[in-house]
PDB file of N, CA and C in Angstrom:
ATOM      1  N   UNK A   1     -55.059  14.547 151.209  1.00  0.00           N
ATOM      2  CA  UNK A   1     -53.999  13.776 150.606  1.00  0.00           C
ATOM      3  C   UNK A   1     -54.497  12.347 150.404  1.00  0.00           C
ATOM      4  N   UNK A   2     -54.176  11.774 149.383  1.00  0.00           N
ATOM      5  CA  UNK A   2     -54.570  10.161 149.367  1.00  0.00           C
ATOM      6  C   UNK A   2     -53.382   9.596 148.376  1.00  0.00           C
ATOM      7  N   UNK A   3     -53.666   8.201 148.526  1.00  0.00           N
ATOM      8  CA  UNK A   3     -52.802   7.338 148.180  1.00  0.00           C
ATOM      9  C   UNK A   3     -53.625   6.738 147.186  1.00  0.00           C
ATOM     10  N   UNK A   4     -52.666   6.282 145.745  1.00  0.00           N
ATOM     11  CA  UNK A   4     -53.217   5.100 145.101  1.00  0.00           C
ATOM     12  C   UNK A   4     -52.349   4.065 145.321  1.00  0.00           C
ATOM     13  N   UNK A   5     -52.928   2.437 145.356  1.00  0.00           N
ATOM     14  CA  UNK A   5     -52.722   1.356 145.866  1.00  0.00           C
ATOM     15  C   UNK A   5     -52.836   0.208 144.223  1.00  0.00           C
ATOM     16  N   UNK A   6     -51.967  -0.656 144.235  1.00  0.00           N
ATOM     17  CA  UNK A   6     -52.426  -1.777 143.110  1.00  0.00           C
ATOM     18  C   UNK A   6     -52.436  -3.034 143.945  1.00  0.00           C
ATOM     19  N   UNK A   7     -53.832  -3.897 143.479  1.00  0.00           N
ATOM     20  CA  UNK A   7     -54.061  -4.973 143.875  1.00  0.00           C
ATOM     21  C   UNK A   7     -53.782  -5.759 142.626  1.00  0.00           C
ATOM     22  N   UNK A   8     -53.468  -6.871 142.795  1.00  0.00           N
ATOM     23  CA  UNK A   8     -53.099  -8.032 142.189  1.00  0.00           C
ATOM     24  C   UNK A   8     -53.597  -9.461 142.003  1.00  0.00           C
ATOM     25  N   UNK A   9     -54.554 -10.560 140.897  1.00  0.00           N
ATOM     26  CA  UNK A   9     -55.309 -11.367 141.859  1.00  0.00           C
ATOM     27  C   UNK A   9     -53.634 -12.569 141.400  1.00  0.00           C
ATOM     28  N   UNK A  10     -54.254 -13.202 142.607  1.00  0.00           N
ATOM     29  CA  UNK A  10     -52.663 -14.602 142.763  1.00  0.00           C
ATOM     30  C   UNK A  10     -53.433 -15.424 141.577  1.00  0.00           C
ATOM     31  N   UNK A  11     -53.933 -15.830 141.575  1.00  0.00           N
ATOM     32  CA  UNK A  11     -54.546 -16.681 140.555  1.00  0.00           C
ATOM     33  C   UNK A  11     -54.506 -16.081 138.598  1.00  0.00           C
ATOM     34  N   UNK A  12     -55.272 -14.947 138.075  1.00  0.00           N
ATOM     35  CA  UNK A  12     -54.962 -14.751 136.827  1.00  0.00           C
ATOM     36  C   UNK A  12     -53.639 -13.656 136.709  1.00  0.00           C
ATOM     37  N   UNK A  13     -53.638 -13.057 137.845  1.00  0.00           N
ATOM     38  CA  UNK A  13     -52.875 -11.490 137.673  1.00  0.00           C
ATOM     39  C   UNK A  13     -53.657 -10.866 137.318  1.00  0.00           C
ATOM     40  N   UNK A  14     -54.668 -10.471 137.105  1.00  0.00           N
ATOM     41  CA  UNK A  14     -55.829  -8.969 136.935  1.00  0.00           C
ATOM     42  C   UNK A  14     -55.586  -7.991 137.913  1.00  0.00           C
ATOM     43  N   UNK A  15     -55.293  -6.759 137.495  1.00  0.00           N
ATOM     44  CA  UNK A  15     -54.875  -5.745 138.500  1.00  0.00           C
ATOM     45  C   UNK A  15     -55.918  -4.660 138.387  1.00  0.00           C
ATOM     46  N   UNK A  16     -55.725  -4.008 139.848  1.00  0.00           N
ATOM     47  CA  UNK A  16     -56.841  -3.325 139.815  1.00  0.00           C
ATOM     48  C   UNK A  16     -56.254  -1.676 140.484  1.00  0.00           C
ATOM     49  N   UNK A  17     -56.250  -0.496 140.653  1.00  0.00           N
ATOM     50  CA  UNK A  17     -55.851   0.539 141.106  1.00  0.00           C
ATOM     51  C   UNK A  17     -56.844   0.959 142.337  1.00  0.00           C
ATOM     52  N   UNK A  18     -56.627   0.539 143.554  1.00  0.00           N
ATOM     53  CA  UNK A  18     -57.792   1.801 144.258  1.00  0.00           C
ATOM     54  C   UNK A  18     -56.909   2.756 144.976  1.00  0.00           C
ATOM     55  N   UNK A  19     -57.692   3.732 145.016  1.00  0.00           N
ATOM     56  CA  UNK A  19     -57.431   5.000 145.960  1.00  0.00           C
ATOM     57  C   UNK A  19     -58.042   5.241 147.323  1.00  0.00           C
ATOM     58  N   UNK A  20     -56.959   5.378 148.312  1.00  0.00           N
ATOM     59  CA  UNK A  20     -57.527   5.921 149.895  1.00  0.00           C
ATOM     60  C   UNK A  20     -57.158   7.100 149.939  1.00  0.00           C
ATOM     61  N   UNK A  21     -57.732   7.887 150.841  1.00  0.00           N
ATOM     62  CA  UNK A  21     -58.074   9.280 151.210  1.00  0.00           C
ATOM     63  C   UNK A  21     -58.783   9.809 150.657  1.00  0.00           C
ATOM     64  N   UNK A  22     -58.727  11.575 150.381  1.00  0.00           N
ATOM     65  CA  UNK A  22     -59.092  12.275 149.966  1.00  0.00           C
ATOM     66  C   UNK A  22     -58.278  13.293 148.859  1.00  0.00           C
ATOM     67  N   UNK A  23     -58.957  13.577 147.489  1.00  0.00           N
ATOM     68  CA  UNK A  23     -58.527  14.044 146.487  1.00  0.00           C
ATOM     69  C   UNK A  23     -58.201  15.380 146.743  1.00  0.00           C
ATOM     70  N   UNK A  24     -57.744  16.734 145.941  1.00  0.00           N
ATOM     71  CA  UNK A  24     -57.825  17.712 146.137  1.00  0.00           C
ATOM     72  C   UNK A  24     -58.955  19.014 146.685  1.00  0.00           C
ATOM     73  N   UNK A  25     -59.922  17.997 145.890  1.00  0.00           N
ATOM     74  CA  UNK A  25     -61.131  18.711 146.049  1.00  0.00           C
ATOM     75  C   UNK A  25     -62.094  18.077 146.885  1.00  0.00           C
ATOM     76  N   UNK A  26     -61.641  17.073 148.129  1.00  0.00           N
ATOM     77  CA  UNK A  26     -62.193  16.397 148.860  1.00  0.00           C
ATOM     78  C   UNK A  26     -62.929  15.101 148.762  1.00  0.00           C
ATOM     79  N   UNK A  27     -63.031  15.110 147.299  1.00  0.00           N
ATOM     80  CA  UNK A  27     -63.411  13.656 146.908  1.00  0.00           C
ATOM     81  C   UNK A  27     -63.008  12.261 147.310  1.00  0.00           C
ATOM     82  N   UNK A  28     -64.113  11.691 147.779  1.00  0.00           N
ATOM     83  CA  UNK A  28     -63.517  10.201 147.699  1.00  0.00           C
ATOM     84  C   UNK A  28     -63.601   9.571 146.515  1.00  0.00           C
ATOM     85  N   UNK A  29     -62.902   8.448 146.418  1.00  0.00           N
ATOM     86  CA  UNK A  29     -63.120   7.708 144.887  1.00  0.00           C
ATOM     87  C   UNK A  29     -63.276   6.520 145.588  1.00  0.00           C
ATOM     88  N   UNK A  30     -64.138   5.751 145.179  1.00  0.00           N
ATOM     89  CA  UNK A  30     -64.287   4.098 145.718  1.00  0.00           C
ATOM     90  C   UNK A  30     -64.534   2.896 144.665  1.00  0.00           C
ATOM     91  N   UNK A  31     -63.565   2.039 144.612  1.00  0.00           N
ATOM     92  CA  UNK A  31     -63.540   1.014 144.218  1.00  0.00           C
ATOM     93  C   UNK A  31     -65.299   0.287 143.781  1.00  0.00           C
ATOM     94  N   UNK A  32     -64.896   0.398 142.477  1.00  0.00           N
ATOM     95  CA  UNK A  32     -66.729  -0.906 142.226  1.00  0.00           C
ATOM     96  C   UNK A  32     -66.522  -1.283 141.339  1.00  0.00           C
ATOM     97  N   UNK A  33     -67.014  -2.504 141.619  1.00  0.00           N
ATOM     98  CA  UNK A  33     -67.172  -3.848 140.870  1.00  0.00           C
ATOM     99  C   UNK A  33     -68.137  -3.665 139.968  1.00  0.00           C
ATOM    100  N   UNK A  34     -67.750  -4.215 138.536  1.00  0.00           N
ATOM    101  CA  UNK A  34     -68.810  -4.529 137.506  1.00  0.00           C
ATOM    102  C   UNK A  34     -68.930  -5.669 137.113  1.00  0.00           C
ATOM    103  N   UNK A  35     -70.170  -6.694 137.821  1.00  0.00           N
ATOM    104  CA  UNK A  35     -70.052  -8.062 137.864  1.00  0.00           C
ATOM    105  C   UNK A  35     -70.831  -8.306 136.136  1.00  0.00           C
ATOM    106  N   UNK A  36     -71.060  -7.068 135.108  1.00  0.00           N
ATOM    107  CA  UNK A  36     -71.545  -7.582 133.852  1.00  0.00           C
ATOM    108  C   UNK A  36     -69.598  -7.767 133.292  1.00  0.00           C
ATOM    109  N   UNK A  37     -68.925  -6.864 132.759  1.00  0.00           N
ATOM    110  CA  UNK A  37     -68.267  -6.486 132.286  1.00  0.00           C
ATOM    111  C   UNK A  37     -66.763  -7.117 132.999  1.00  0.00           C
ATOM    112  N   UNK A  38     -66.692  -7.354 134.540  1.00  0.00           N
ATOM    113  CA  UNK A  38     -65.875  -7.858 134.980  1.00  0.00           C
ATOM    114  C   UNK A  38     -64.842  -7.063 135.125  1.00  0.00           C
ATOM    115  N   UNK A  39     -64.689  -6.035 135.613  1.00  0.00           N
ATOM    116  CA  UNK A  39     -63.263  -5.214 136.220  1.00  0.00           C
ATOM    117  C   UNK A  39     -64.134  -4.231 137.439  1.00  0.00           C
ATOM    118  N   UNK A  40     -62.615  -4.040 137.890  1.00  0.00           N
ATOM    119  CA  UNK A  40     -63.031  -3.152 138.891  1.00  0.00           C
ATOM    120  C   UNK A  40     -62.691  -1.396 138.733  1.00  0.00           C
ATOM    121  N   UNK A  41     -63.417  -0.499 139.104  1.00  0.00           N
ATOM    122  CA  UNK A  41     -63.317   1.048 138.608  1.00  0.00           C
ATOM    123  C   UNK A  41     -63.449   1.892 139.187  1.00  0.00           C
ATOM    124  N   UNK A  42     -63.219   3.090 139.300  1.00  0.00           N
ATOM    125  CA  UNK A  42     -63.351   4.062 140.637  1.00  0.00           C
ATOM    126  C   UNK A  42     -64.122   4.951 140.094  1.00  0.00           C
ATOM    127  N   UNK A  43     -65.035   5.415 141.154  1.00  0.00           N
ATOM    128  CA  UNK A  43     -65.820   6.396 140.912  1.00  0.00           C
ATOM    129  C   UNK A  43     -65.776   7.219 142.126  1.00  0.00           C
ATOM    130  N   UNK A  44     -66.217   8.704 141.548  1.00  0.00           N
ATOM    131  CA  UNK A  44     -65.751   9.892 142.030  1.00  0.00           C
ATOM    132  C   UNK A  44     -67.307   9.770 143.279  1.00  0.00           C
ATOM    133  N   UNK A  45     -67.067   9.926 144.188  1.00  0.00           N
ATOM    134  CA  UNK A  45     -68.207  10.002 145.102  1.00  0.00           C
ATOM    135  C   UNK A  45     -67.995  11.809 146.403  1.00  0.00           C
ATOM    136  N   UNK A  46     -68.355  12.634 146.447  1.00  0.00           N
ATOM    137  CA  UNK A  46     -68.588  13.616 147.528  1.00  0.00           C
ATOM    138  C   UNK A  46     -67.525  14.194 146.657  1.00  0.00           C
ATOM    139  N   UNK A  47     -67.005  15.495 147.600  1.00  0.00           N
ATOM    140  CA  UNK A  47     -66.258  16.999 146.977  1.00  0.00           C
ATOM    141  C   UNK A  47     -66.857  17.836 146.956  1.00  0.00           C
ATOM    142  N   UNK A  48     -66.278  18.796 146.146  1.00  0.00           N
ATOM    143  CA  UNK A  48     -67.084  19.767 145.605  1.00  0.00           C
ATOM    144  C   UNK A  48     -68.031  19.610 144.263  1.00  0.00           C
ATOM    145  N   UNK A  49     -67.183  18.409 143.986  1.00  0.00           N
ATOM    146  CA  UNK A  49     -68.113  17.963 142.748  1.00  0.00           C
ATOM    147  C   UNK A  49     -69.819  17.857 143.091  1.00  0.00           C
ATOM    148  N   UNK A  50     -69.853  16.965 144.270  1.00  0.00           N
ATOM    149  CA  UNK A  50     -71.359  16.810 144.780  1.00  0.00           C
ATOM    150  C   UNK A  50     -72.133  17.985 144.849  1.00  0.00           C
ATOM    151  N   UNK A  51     -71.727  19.120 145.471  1.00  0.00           N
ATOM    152  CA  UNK A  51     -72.357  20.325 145.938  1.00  0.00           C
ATOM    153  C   UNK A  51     -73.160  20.607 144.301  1.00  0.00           C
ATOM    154  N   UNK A  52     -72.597  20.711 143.150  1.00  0.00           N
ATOM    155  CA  UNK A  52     -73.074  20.470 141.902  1.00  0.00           C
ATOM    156  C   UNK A  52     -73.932  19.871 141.117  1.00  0.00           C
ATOM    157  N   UNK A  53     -73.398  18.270 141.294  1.00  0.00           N
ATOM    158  CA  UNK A  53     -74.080  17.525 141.068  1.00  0.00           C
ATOM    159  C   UNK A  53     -74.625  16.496 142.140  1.00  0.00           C
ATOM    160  N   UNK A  54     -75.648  16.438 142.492  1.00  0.00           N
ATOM    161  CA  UNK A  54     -76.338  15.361 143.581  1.00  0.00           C
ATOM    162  C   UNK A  54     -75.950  14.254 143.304  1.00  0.00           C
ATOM    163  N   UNK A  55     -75.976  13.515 142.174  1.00  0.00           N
ATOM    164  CA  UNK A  55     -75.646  12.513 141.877  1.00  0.00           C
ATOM    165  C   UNK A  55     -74.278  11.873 142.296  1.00  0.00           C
ATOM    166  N   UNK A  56     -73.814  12.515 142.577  1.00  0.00           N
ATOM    167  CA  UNK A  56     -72.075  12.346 142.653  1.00  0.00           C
ATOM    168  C   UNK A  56     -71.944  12.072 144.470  1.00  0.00           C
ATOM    169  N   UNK A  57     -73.056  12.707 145.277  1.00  0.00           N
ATOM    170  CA  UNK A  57     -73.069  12.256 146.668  1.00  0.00           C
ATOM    171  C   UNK A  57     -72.852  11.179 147.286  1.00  0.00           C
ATOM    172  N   UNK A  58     -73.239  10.033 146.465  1.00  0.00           N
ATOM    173  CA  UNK A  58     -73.225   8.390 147.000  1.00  0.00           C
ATOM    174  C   UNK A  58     -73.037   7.927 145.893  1.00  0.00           C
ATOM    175  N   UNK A  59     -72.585   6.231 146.140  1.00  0.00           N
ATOM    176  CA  UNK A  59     -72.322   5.542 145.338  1.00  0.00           C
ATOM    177  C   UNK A  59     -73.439   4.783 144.824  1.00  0.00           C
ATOM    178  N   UNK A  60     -74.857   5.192 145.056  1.00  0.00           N
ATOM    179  CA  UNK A  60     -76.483   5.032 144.530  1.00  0.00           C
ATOM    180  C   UNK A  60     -76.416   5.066 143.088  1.00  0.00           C
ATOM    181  N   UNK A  61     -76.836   4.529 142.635  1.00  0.00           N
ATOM    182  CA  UNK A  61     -77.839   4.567 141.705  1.00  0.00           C
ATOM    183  C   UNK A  61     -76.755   4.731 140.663  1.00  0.00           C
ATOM    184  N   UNK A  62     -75.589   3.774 140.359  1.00  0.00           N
ATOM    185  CA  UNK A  62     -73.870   4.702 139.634  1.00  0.00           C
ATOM    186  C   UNK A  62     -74.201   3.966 138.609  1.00  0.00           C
ATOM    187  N   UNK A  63     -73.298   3.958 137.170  1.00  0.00           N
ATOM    188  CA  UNK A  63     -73.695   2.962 136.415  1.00  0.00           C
ATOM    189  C   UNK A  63     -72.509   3.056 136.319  1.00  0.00           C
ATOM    190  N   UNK A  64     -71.995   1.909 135.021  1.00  0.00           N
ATOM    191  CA  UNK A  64     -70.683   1.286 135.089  1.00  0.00           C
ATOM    192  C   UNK A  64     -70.062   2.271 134.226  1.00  0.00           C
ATOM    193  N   UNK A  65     -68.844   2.830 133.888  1.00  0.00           N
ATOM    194  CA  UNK A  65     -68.367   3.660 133.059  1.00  0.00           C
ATOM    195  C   UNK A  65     -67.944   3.383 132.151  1.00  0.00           C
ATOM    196  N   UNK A  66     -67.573   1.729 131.766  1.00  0.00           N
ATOM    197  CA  UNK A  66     -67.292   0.915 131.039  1.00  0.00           C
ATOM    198  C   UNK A  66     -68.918   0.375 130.199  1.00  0.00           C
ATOM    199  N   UNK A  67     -69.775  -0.236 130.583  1.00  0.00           N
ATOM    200  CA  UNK A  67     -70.763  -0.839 129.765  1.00  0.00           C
ATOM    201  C   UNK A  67     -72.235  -0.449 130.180  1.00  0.00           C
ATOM    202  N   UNK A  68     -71.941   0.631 131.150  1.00  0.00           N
ATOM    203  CA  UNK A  68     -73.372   1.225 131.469  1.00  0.00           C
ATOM    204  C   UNK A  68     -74.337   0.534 132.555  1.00  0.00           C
ATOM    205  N   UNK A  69     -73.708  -0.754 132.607  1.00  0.00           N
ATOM    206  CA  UNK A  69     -74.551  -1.459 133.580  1.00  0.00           C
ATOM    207  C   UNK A  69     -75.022  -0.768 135.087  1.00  0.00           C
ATOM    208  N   UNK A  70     -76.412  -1.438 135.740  1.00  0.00           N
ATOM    209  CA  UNK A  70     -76.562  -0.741 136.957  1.00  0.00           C
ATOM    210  C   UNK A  70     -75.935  -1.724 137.785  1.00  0.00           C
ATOM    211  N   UNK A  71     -75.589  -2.689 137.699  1.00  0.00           N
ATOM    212  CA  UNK A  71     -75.443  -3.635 138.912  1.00  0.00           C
ATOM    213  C   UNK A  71     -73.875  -3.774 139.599  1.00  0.00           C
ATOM    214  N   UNK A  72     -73.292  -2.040 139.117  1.00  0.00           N
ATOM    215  CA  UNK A  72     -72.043  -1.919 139.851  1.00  0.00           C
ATOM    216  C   UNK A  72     -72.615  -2.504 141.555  1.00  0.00           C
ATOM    217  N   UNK A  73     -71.649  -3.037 142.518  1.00  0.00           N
ATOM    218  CA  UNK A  73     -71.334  -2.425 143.390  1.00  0.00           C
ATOM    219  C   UNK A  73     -69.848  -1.954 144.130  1.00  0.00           C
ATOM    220  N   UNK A  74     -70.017  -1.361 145.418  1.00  0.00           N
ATOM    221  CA  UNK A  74     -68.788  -1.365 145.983  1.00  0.00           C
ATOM    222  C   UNK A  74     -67.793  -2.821 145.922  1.00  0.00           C
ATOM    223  N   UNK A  75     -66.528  -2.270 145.714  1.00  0.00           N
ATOM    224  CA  UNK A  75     -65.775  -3.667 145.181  1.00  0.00           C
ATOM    225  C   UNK A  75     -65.541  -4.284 146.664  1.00  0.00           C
ATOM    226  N   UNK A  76     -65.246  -5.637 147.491  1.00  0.00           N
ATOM    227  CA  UNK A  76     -64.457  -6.176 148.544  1.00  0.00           C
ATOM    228  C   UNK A  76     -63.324  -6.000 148.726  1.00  0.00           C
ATOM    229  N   UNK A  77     -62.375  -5.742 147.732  1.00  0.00           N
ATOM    230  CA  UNK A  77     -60.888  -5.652 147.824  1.00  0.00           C
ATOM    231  C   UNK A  77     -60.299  -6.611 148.225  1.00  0.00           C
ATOM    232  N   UNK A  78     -61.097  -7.502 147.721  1.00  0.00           N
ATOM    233  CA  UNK A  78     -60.354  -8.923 148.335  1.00  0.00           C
ATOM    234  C   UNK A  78     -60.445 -10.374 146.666  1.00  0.00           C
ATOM    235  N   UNK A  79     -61.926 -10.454 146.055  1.00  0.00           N
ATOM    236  CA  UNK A  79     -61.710 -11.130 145.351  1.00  0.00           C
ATOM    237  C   UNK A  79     -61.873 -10.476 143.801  1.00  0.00           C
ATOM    238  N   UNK A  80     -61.182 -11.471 143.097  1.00  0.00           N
ATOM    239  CA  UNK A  80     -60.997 -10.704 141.610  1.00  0.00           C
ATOM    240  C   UNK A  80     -62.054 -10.851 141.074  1.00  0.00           C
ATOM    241  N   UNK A  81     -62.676  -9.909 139.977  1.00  0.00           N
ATOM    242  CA  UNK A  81     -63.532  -9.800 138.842  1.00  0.00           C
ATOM    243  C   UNK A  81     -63.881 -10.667 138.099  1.00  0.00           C
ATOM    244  N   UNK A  82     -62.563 -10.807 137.678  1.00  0.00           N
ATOM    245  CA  UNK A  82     -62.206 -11.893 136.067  1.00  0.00           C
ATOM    246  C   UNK A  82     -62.615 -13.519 136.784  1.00  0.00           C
ATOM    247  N   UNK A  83     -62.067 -13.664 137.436  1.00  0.00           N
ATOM    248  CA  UNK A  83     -61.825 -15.539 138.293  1.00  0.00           C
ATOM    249  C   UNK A  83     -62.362 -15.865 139.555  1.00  0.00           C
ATOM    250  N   UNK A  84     -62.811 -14.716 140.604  1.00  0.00           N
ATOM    251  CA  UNK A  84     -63.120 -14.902 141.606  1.00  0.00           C
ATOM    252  C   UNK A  84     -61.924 -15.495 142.662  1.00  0.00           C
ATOM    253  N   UNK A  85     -60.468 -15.077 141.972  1.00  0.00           N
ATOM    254  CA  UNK A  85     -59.741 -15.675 142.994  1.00  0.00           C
ATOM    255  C   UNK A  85     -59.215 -14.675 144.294  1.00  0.00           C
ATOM    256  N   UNK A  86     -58.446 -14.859 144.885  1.00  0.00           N
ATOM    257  CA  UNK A  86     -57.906 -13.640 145.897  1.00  0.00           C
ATOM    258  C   UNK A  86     -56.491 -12.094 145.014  1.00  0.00           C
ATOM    259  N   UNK A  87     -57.518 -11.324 145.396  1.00  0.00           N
ATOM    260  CA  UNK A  87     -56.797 -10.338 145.559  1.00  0.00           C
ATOM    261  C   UNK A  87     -55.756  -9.845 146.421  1.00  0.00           C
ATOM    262  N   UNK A  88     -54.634  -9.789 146.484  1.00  0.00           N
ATOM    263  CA  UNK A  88     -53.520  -8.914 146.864  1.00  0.00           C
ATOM    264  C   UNK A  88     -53.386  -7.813 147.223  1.00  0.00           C
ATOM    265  N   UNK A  89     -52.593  -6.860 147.932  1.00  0.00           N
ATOM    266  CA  UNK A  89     -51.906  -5.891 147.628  1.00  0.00           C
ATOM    267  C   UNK A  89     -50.688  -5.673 147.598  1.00  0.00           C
ATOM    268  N   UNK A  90     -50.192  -5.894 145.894  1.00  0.00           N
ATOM    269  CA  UNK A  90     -48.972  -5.614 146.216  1.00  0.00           C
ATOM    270  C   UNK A  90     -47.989  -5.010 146.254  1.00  0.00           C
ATOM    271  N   UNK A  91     -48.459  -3.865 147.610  1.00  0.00           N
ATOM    272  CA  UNK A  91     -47.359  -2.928 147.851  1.00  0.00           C
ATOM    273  C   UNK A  91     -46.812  -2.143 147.307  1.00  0.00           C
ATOM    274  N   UNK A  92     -47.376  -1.438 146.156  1.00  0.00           N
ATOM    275  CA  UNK A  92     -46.652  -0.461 145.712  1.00  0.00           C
ATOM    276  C   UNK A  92     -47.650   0.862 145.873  1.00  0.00           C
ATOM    277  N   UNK A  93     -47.285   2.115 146.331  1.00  0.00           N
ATOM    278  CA  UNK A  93     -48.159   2.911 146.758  1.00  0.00           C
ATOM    279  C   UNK A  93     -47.506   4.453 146.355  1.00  0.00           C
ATOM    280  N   UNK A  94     -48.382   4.987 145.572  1.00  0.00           N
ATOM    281  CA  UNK A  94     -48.574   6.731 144.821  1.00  0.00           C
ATOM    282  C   UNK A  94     -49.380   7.160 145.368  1.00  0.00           C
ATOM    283  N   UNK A  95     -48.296   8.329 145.498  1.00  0.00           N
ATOM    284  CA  UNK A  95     -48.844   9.788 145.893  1.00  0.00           C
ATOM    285  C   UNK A  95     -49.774   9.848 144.846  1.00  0.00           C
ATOM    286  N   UNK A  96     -50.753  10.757 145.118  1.00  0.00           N
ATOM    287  CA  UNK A  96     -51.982  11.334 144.697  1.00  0.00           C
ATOM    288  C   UNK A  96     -52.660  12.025 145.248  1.00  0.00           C
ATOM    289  N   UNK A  97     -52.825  12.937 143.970  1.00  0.00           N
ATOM    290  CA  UNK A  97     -53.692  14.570 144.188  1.00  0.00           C
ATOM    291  C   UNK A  97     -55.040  14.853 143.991  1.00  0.00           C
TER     292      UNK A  97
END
């Protein structure tokens, strides 16, 4: 079972969606930053998907899904993309499958 979460930054309002737990198919999804392109994006990491594809095991070697870049990383969940100001959470939280 997992939850999706919206963060908020106080400074522009840029919002961002992450997900905790685990998906149906055991997947995690984790928050990453694309410091070319500037947003934050989830990518599908472990499941059954992995058993498939290797690639999908870690968050190694990911590129951005937006502009291809390599220099995603895992996001902080704390400062924004766009401004570098503080991120939020504000509190609103979905079910998710």
């Amino acid at each position: 079972m997992a939850w999706k979460r919206k963060y908020r930054c106080k400074a522009c309002g840029y919002e961002a969606e992450v997900y905790e737990g685990r998906g149906l198919f055991r997947q995690q999804i984790t928050p990453m930053l694309c410091p070319d392109c500037h947003i934050v994006q989830n990518i599908v990491v472990g499941g059954i998907i992995a058993d498939v594809a290797p690639s999908y095991r870690s968050e190694a070697s990911r590129l951005c899904l937006q502009c291809g870049s390599d220099h995603i990383r895992i996001w902080d969940m704390k400062t924004c993309p766009r401004c570098q100001g503080e991120m939020e959470d504000t509190g609103e939280k979905e079910f998710w499958t």
